[in-house]
Protein backbone atom coordinates (compact mmCIF):
# COMPACT_ATOMS: atom_id res chain seq x y z
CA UNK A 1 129.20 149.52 177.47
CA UNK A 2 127.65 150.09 174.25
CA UNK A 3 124.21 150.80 175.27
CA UNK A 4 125.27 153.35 178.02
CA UNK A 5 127.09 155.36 174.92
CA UNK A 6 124.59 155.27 173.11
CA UNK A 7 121.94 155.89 175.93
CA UNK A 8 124.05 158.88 177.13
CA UNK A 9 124.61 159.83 173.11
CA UNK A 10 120.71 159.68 172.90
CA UNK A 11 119.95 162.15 175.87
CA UNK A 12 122.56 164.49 174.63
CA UNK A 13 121.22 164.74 171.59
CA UNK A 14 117.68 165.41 172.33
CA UNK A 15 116.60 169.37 173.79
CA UNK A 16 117.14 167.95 177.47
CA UNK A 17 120.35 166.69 177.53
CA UNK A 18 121.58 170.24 175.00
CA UNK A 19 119.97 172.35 178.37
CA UNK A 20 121.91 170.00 180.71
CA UNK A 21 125.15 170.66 178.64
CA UNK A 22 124.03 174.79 179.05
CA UNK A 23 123.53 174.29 182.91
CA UNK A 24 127.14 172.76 182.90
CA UNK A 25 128.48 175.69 181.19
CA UNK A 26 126.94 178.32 182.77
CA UNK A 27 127.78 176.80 185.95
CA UNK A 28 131.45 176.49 185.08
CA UNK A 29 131.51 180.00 183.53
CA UNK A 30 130.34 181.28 186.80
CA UNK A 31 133.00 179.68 188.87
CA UNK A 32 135.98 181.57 186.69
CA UNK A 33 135.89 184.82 189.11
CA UNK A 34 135.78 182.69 192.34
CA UNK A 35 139.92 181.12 190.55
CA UNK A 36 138.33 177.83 189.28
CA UNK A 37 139.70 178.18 186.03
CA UNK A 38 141.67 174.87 185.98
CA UNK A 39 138.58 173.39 187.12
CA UNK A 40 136.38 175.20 184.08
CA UNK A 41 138.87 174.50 181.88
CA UNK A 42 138.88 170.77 182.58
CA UNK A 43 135.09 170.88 182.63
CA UNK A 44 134.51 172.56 179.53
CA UNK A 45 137.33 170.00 177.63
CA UNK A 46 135.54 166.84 178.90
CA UNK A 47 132.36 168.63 177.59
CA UNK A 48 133.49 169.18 173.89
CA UNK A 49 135.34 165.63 174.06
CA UNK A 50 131.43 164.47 174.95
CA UNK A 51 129.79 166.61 172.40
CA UNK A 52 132.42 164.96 169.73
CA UNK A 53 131.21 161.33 170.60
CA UNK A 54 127.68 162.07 170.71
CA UNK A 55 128.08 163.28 166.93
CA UNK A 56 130.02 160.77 166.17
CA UNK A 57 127.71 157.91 167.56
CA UNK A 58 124.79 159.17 166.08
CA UNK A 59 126.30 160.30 162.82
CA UNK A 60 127.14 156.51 162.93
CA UNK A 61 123.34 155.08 163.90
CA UNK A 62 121.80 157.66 161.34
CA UNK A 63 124.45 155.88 158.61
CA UNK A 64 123.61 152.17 158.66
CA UNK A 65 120.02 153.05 159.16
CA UNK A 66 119.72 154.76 155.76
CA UNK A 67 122.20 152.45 154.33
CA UNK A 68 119.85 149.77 155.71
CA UNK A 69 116.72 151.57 153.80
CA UNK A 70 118.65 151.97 150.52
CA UNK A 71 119.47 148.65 150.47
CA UNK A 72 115.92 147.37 151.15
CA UNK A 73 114.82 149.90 148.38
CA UNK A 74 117.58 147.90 145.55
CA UNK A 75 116.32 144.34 146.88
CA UNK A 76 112.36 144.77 146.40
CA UNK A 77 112.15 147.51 143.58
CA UNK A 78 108.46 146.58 142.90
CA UNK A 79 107.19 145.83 147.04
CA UNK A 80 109.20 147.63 149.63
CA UNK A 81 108.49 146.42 152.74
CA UNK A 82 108.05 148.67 155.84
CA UNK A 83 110.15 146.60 158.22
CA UNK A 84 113.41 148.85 158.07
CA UNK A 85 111.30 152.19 158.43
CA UNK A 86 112.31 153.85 161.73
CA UNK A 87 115.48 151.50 161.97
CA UNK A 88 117.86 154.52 163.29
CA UNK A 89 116.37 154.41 166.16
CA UNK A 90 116.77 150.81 167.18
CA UNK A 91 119.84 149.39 168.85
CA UNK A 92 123.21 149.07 166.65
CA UNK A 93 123.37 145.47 166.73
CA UNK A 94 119.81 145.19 165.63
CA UNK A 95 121.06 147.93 162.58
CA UNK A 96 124.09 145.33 162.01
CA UNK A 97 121.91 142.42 161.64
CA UNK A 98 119.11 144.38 159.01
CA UNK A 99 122.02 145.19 157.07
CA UNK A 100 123.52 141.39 156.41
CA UNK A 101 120.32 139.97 156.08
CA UNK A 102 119.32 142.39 153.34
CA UNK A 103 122.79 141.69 151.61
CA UNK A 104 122.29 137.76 151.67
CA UNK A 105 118.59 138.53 150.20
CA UNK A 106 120.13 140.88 147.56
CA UNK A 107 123.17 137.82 147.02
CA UNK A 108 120.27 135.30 146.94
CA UNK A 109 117.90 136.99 143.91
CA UNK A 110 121.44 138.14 141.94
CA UNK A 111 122.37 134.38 141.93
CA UNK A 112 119.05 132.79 141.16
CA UNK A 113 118.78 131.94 137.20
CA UNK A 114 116.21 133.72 134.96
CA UNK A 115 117.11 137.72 136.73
């Protein structure tokens, strides 16, 4: 179920999926005169309720991606590695699992003796 949000979250958020959203509308606002506005109303609430989760989910992506990135940036002060560049855009699980390897690297050099 994941992947469909964020698949759907992805479309919406790109110029195609904002027309789509404007078709919708327009649509719906067209139907008002013809007594559809239970219909439009219902429409245009399921709409916003979308909107909200598409923010949400890729306010979320965008998050661990740069936390990802920071964290990379604290681990290898003197060689960064490129391997985390780009990582918003890759699945959240993948996000998940950058994240907690770069935290057992950072646990691994703060325990070793001599740092």
């Amino acid at each position: 179920m994941d992947n469909v949000l964020f698949r759907i979250a992805e479309f919406l958020s790109k110029p195609p999926g904002f027309y789509t959203v404007l078709v919708v509308m327009a649509i719906c606002t067209a139907l008002v005169p013809f007594g559809w506005t239970d219909v439009v109303t219902y429409a245009l609430s399921v709409a916003a309720i979308m909107v909200t989760g598409v923010v949400l989910i890729q306010g979320f992506r965008d998050t661990a991606a740069i936390h990802a990135k920071l964290d990379e940036i604290i681990v290898a002060l003197e060689q960064t590695r490129n391997d985390v560049v780009g990582l918003e855009h890759d699945d959240p699980d993948k996000i998940t699992e950058t994240i907690k390897r770069l935290e057992r690297e950072a646990n691994a050099a703060r325990e070793r003796p001599g740092d």
